[in-house]
Protein backbone atom coordinates (compact mmCIF):
# COMPACT_ATOMS: atom_id res chain seq x y z
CA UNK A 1 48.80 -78.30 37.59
CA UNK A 2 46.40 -75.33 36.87
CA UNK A 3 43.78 -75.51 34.21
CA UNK A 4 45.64 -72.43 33.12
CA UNK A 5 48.79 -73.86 33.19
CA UNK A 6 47.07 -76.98 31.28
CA UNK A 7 45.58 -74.61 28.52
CA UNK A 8 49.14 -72.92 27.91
CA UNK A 9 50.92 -76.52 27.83
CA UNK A 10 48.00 -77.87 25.07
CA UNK A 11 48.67 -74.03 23.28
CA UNK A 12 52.32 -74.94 23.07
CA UNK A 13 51.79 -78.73 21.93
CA UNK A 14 49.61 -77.54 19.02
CA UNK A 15 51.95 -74.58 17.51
CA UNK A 16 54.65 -77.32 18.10
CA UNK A 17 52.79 -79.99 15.71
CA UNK A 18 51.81 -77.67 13.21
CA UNK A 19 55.25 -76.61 12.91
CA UNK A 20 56.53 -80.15 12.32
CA UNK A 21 53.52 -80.63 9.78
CA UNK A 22 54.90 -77.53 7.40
CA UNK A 23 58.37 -79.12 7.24
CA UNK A 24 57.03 -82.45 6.10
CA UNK A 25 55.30 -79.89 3.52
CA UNK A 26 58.19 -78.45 2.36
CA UNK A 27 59.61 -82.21 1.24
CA UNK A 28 57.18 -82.67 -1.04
CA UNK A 29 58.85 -80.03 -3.42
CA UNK A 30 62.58 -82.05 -3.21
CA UNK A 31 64.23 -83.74 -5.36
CA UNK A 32 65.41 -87.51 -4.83
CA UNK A 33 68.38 -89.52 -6.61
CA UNK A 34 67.45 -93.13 -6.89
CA UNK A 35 69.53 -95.49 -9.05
CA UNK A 36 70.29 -92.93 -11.40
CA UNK A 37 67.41 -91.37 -11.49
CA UNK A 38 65.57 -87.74 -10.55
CA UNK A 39 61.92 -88.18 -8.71
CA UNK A 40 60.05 -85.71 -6.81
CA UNK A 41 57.30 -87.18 -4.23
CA UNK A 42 54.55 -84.86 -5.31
CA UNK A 43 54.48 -81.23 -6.08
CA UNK A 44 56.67 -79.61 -8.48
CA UNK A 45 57.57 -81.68 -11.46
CA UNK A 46 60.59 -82.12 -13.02
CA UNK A 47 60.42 -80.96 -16.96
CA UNK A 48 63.08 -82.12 -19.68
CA UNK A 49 63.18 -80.85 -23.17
CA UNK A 50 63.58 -83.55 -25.64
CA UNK A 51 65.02 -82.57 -29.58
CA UNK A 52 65.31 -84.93 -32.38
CA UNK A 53 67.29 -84.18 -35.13
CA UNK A 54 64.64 -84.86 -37.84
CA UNK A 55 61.09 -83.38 -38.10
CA UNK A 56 59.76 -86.02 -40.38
CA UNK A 57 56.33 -87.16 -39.03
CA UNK A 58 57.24 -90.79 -39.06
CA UNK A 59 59.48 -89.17 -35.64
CA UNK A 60 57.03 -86.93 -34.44
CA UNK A 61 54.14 -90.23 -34.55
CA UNK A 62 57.04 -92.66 -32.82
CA UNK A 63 58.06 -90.19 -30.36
CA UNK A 64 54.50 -88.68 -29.32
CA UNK A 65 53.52 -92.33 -28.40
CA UNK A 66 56.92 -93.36 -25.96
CA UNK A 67 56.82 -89.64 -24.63
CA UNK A 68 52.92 -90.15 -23.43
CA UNK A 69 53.75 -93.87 -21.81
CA UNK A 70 56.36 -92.82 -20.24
CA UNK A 71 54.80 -89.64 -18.13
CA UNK A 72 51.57 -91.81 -17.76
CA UNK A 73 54.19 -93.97 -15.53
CA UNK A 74 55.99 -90.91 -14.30
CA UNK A 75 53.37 -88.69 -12.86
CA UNK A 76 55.91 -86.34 -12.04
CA UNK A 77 57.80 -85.79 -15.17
CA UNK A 78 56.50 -83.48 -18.03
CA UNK A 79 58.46 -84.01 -21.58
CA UNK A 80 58.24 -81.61 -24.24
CA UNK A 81 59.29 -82.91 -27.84
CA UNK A 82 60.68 -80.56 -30.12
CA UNK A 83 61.67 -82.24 -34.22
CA UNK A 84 63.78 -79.94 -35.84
CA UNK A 85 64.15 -79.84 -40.01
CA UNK A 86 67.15 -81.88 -40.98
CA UNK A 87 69.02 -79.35 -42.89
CA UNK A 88 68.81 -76.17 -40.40
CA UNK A 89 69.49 -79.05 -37.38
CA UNK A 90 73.08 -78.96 -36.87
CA UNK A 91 73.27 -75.31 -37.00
CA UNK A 92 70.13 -75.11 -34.16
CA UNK A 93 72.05 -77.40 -32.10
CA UNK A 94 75.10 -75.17 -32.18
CA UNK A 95 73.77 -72.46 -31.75
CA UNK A 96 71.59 -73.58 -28.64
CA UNK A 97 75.17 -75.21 -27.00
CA UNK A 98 76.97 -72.09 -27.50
CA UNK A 99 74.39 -69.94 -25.83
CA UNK A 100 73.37 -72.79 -23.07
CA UNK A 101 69.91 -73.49 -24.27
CA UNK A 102 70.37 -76.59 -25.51
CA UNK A 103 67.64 -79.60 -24.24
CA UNK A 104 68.07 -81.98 -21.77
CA UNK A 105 68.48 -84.71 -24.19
CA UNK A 106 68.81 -85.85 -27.71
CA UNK A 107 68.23 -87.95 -30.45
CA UNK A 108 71.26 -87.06 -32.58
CA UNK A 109 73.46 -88.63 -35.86
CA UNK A 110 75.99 -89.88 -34.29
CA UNK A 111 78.45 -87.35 -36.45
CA UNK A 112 78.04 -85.08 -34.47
CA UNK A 113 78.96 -86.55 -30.84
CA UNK A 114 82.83 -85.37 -31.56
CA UNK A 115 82.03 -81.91 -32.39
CA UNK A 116 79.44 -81.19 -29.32
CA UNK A 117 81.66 -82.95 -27.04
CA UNK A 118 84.59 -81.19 -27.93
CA UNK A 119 82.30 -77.52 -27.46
CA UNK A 120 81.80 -78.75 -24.01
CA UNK A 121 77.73 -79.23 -24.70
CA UNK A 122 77.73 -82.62 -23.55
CA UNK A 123 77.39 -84.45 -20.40
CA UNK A 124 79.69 -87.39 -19.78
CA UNK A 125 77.76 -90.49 -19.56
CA UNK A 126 80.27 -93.44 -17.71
CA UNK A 127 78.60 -93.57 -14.55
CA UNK A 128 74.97 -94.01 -16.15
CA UNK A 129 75.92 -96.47 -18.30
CA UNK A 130 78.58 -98.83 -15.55
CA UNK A 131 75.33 -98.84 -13.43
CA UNK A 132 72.76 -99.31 -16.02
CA UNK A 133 71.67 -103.10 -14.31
CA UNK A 134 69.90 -103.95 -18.27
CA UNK A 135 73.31 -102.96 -20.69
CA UNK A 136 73.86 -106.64 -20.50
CA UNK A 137 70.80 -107.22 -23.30
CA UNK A 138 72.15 -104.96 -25.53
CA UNK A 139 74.63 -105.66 -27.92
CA UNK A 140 77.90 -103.73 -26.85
CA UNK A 141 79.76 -103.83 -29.55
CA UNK A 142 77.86 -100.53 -30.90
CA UNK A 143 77.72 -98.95 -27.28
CA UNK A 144 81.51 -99.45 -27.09
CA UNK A 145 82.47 -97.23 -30.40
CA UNK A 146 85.73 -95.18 -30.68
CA UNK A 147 82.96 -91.65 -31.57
CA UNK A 148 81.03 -92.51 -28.84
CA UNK A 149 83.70 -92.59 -26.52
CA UNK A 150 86.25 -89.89 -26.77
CA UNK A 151 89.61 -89.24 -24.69
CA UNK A 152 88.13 -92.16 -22.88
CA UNK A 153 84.66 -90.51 -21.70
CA UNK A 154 81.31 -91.52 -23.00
CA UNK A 155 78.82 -89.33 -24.62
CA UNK A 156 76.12 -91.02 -26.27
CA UNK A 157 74.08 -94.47 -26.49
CA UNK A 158 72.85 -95.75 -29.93
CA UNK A 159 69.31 -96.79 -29.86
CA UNK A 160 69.82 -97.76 -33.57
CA UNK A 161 72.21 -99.52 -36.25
CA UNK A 162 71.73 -99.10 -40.00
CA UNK A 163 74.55 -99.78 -43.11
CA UNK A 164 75.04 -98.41 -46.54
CA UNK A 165 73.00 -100.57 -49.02
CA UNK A 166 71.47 -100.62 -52.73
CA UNK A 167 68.11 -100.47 -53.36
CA UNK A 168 66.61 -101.25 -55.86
CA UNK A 169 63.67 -102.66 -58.62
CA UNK A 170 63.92 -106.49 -58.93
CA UNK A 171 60.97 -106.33 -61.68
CA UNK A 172 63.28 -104.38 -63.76
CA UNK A 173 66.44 -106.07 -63.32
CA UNK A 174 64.49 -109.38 -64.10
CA UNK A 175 63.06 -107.23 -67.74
CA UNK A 176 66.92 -107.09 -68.65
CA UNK A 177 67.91 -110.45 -67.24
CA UNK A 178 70.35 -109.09 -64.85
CA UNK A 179 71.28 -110.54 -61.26
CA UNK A 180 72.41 -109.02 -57.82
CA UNK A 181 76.31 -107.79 -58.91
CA UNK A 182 79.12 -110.02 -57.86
CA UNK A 183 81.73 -107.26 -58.85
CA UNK A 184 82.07 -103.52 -59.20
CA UNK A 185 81.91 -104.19 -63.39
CA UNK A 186 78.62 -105.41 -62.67
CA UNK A 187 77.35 -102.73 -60.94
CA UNK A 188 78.42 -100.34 -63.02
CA UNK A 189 77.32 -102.45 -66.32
CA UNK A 190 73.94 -102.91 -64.67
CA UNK A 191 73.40 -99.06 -64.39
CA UNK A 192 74.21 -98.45 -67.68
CA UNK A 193 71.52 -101.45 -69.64
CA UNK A 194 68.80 -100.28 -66.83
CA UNK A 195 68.92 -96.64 -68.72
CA UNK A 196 67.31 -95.57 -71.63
CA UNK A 197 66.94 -91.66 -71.64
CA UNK A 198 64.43 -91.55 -74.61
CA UNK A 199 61.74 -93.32 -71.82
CA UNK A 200 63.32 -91.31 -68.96
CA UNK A 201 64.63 -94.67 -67.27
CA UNK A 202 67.56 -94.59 -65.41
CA UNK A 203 69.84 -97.50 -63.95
CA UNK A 204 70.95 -95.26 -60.87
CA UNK A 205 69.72 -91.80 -59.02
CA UNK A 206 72.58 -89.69 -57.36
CA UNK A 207 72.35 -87.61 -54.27
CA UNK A 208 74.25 -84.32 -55.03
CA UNK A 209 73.16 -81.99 -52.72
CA UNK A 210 73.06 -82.24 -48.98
CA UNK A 211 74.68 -85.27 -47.48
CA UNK A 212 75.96 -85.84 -51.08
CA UNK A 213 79.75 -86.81 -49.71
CA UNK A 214 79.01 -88.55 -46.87
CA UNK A 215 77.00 -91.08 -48.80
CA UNK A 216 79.61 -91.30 -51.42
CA UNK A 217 82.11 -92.16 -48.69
CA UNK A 218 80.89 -95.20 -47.87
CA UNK A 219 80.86 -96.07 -51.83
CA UNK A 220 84.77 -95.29 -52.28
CA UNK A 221 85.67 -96.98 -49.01
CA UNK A 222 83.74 -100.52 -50.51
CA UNK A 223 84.77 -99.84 -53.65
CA UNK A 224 88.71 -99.71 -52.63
CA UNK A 225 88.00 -102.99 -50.54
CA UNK A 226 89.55 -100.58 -47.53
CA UNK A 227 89.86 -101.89 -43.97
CA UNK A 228 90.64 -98.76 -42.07
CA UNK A 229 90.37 -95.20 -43.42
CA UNK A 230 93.91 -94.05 -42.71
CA UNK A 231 96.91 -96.69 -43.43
CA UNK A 232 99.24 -97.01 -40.83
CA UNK A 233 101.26 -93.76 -41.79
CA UNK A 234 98.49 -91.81 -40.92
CA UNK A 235 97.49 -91.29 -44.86
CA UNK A 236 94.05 -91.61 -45.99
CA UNK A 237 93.18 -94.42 -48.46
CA UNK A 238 90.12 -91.79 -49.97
CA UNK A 239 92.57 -90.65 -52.69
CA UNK A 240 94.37 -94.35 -53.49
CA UNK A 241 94.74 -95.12 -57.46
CA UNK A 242 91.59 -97.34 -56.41
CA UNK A 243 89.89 -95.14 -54.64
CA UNK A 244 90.20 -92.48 -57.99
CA UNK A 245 89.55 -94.88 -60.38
CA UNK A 246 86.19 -95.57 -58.51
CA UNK A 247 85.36 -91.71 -58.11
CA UNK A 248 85.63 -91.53 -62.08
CA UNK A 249 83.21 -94.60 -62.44
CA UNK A 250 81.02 -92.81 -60.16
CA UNK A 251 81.09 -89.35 -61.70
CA UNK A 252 80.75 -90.30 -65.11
CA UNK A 253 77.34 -91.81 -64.03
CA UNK A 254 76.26 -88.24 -63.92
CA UNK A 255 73.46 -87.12 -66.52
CA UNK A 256 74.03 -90.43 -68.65
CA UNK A 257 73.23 -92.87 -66.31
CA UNK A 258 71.12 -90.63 -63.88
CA UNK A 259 68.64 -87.64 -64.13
CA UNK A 260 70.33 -84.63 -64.50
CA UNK A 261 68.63 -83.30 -61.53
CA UNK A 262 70.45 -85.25 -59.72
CA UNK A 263 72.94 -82.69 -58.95
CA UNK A 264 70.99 -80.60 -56.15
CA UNK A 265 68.90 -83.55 -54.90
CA UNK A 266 68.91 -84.42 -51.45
CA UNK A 267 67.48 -87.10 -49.58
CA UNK A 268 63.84 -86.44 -49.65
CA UNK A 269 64.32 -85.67 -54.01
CA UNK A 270 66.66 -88.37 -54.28
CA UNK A 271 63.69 -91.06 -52.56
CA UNK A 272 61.44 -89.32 -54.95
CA UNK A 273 63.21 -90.06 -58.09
CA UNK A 274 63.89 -93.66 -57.23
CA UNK A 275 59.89 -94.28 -55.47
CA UNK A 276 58.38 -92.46 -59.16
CA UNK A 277 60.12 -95.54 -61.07
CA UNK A 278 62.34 -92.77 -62.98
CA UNK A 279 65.87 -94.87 -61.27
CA UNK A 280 65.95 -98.57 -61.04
CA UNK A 281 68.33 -98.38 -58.16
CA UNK A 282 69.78 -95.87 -55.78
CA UNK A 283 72.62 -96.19 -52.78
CA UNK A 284 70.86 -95.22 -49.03
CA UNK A 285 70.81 -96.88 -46.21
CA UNK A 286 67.98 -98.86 -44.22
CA UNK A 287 65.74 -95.71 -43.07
CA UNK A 288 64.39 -94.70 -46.24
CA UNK A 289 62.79 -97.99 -46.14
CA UNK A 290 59.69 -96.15 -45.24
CA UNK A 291 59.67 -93.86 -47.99
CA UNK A 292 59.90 -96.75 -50.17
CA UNK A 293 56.97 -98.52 -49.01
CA UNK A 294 54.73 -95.60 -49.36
CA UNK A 295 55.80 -94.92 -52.95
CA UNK A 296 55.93 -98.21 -54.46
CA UNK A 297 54.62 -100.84 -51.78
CA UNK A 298 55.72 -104.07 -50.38
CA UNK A 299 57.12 -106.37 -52.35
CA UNK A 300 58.39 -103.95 -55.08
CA UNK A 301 61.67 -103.29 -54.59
CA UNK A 302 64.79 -104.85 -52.24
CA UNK A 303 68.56 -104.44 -51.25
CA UNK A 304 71.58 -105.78 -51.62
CA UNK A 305 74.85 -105.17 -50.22
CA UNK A 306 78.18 -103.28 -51.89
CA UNK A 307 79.63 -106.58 -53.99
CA UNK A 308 83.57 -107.49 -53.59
CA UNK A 309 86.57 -105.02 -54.64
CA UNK A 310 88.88 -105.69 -56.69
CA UNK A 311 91.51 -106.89 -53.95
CA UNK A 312 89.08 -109.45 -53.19
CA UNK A 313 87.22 -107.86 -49.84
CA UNK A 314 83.38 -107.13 -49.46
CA UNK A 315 83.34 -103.92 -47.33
CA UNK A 316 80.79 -102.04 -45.73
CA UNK A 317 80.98 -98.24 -43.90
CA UNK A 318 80.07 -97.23 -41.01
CA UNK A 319 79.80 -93.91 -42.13
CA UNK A 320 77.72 -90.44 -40.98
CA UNK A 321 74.46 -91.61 -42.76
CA UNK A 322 74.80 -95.29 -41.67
CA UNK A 323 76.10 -96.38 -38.55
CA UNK A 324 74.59 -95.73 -35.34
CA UNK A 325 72.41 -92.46 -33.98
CA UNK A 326 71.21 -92.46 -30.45
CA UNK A 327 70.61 -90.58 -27.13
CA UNK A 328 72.84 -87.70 -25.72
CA UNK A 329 72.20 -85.31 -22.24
CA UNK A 330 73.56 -81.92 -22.96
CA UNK A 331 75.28 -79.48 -19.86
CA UNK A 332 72.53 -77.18 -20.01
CA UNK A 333 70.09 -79.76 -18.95
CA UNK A 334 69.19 -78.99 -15.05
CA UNK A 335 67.91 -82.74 -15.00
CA UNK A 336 70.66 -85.05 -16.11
CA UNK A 337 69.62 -87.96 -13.51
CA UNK A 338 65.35 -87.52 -15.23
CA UNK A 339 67.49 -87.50 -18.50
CA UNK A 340 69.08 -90.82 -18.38
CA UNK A 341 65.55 -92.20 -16.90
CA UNK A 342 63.94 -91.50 -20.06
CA UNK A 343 67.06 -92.46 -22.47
CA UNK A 344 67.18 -95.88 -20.33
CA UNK A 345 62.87 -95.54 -21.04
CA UNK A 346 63.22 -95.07 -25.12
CA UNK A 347 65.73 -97.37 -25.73
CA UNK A 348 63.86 -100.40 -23.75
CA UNK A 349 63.26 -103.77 -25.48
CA UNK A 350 59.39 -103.02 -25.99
CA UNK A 351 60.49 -99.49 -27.20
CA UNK A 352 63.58 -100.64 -29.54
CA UNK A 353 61.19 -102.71 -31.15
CA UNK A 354 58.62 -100.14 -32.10
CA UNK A 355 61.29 -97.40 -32.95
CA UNK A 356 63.37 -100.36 -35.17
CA UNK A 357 60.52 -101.69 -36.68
CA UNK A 358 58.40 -98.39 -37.77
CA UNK A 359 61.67 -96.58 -39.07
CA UNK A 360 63.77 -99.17 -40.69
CA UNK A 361 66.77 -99.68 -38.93
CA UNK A 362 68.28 -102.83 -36.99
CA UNK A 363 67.84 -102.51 -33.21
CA UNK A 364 70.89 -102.73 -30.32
CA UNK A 365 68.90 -105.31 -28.27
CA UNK A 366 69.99 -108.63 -28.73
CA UNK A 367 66.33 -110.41 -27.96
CA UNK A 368 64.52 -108.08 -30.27
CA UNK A 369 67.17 -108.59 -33.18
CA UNK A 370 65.63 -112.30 -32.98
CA UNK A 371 62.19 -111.07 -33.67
CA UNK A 372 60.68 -112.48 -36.35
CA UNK A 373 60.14 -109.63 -38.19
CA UNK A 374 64.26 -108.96 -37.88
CA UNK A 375 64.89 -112.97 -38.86
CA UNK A 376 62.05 -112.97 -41.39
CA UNK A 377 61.46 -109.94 -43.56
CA UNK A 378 63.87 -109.80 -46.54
CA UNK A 379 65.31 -106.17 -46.20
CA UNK A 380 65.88 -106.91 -42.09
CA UNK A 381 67.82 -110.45 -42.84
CA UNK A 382 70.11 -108.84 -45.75
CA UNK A 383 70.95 -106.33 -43.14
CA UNK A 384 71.48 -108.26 -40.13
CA UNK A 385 73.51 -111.31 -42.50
CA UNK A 386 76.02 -108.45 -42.59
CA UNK A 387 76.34 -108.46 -38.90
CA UNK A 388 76.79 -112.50 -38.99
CA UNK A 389 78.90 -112.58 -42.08
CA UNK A 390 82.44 -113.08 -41.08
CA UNK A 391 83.51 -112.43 -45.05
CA UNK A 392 82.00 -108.82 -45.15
CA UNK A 393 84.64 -106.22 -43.18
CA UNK A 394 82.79 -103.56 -41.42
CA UNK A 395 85.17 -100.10 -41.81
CA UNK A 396 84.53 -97.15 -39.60
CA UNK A 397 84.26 -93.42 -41.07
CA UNK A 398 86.79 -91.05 -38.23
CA UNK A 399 83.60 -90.03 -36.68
CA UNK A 400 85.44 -89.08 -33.68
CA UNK A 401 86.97 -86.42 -35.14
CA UNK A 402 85.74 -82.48 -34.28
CA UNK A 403 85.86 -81.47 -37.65
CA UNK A 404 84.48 -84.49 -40.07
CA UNK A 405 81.19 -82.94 -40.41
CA UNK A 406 82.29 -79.19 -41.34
CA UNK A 407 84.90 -81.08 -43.81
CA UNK A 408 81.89 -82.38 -45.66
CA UNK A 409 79.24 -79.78 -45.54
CA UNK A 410 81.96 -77.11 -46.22
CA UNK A 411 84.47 -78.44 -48.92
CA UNK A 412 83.61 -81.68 -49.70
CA UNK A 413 79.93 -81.31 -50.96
CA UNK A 414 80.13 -77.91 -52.87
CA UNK A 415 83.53 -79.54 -54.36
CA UNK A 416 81.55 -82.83 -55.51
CA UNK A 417 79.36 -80.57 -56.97
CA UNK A 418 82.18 -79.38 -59.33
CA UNK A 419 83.18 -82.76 -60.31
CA UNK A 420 79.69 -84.08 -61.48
CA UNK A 421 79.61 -80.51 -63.43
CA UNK A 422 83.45 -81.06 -64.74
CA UNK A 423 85.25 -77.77 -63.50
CA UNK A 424 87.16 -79.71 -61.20
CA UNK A 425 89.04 -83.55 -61.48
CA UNK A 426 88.30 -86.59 -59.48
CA UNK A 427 91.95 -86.20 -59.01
CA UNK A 428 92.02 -82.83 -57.79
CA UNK A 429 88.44 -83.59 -55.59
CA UNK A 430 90.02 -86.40 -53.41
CA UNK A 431 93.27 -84.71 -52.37
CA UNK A 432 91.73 -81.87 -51.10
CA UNK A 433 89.54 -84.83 -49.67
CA UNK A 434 92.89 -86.61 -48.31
CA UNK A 435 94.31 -83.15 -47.11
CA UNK A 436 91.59 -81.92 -44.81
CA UNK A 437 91.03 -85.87 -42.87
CA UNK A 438 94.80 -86.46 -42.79
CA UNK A 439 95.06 -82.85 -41.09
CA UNK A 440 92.33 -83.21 -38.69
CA UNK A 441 93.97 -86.45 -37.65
CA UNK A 442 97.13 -84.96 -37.45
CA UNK A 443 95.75 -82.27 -34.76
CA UNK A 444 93.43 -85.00 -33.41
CA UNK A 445 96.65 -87.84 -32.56
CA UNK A 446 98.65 -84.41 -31.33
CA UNK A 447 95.80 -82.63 -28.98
């Protein structure tokens, strides 16, 4: 062969190479499924937008701490965290479904999983969670809900449980010589020698503003000793002769037995009034913990679960405020495979400790439910007895229905409102109650 002949061979050898070396470039930029999962090898990195639907710093702290371990193990991931105030949330995460900028994911109330789902925001989540190899160390009774899984598709994971309980001051109950309540008559009798208005001392703080009615559900569902919010005929127990008789008790609380503030206080002023000293007891559940310790310290107050009806059963309600909240991908998200790698991430034993632990709430894996800060600590153990006590029924609010938050937002809490002021009847208050569930079940069992 000619040296020229040689030079144009070696010419076409080294054009061919470099040609073979860009398209190993251009992989570096692609995107690879792996078990679920979105990586890129180098390059461009994936970026998912991560909303919480609370803005108090307690979130911001918990979630600025997982969201930094988890990119320092996932070079190639960027999160941005986004809290948004509790009272303008549900209306931001409307709005962003409706106009397809909603985030990746979500740490949402689980309320609300009915109403996104049914708007088409979110992304079913079957095939994460059948091949999820860890699901096993979770407890799956709270995975396996019936508003978590609707028309037989999945659309969230709880990273959380919480119930419905009474806190309150054990130094003043022990002043008046009065015990944990066996009864409703107790409870009610307790409130009343815990006041004395001329020392602005109260035996109970009310939450009438936002999130008024969904609080007070869980009251009238314990205090009519109800199993199941609709009876077999479809009718809802809210507005049984029991479930009146309790909405009087309750009412006439109002501005004898409570501040008269009370009225337009929401969470943060009802936490207040309770953490000053002003109320000896108030009805929450386990995430104002917190709040609690920062106001009045360790040791100072305590809970106690919703005593017996009068049929006989001790019933707590899995209701909007406490039940479950978790993790959600929305259809906007570009990443849903990166999503469910960072839900699987946040919701990991060492995680599900730190989250439980920091905001008060009982956590969804088995081994770290038998911490000893979940078997020791007196609020934990009263809250996790009622997950061992065969005695106490659990009852579940019809979370799965599209419409139970706008019923209570829209009618039920300015209609509350009306009763604590007396312009309209307890009567009158839970039909309309009765009405709009019973229709919204109706159209629900006939879609």
């Amino acid at each position: 062969m000619s040296r020229k002949a040689i030079c144009v061979l070696l010419i076409v050898l080294l054009v061919f190479s470099l040609t073979l070396s860009g398209c190993d470039n251009t992989k570096v930029n692609q995107t690879q499924k792996t078990d679920g999962t979105q990586q890129t090898s180098g390059g461009e990195k994936i970026k998912l937008d991560v909303w919480n639907c609370d803005s108090a710093p307690m979130y911001t702290d918990l979630f600025d701490e997982m969201l930094a371990d988890y990119m320092n193990q996932n070079q190639n991931v960027v999160v941005e965290y986004t809290g948004i105030p509790w009272d303008t949330s549900k209306q931001k995460f409307d709005t962003a479904i409706a106009t397809n900028t909603a985030p990746d994911l979500a740490y949402i109330v689980h309320s609300w999983v009915a109403s996104f789902a049914g708007m088409g925001g979110l992304v079913p989540m079957d095939n994460y969670f059948n091949n999820w190899k860890e699901k096993d160390e979770f407890d799956l009774r709270f995975f396996d809900l019936d508003y978590l899984i609707l028309d037989g598709v999945r659309y969230s994971v709880p990273c959380e449980m919480l119930y419905p309980v009474i806190w309150y001051r054990p130094d003043l109950y022990a002043e008046k010589n009065l015990s944990v309540p066996k009864d409703f008559d107790e409870f009610f009798g307790n409130i009343e020698k815990l006041t004395d208005k001329s020392k602005d001392q109260y035996g109970f703080t009310i939450r009438g503003g936002g999130g008024s009615t969904m609080m007070l559900e869980a009251f009238l569902i314990s205090y009519i000793g109800a199993d199941s919010y609709f009876d077999d005929s479809g009718q809802c127990v809210i507005d049984s002769p029991e479930g009146i008789e309790g909405m009087k008790r309750f009412a006439s609380m109002y501005n004898k037995y409570t501040p008269e503030s009370d009225i337009t206080n929401g969470y943060k002023e009802m936490v207040a009034v309770f953490g000053s000293g002003t109320a000896a007891s108030v009805m929450h559940n386990l995430t104002s913990l917190p709040m609690h310790k920062e106001n009045l310290g360790d040791g100072n107050f305590s809970t106690y679960t919703f005593p017996k009806a009068e049929n006989g059963k001790q019933v707590v309600c899995m209701c909007a405020v406490a039940g479950t909240a978790g993790y959600s991908i929305f259809k906007s998200s570009k990443n849903p495979d990166a999503a469910w790698d960072l839900i699987k991430f946040l919701i990991n034993k060492e995680n599900n400790y730190k989250w439980c632990s920091t905001l008060g709430v009982l956590p969804i894996n088995k081994s770290v439910l038998e911490e000893d800060l979940f078997t020791d600590d007196l609020i934990f153990r009263n809250a996790k007895e009622v997950l061992e006590n065969e005695n106490i029924t659990i009852t579940l609010s019809p979370l799965y229905l599209p419409d139970f938050d706008a019923i209570h937002v829209n009618l039920l809490e300015p209609a509350f409102q009306e009763v604590l002021t007396g312009k309209k009847t307890a009567e009158e208050f839970l039909h309309e109650w009765a009405e709009a569930f019973e229709k919204a079940e109706q159209e629900y069992r006939n879609k």
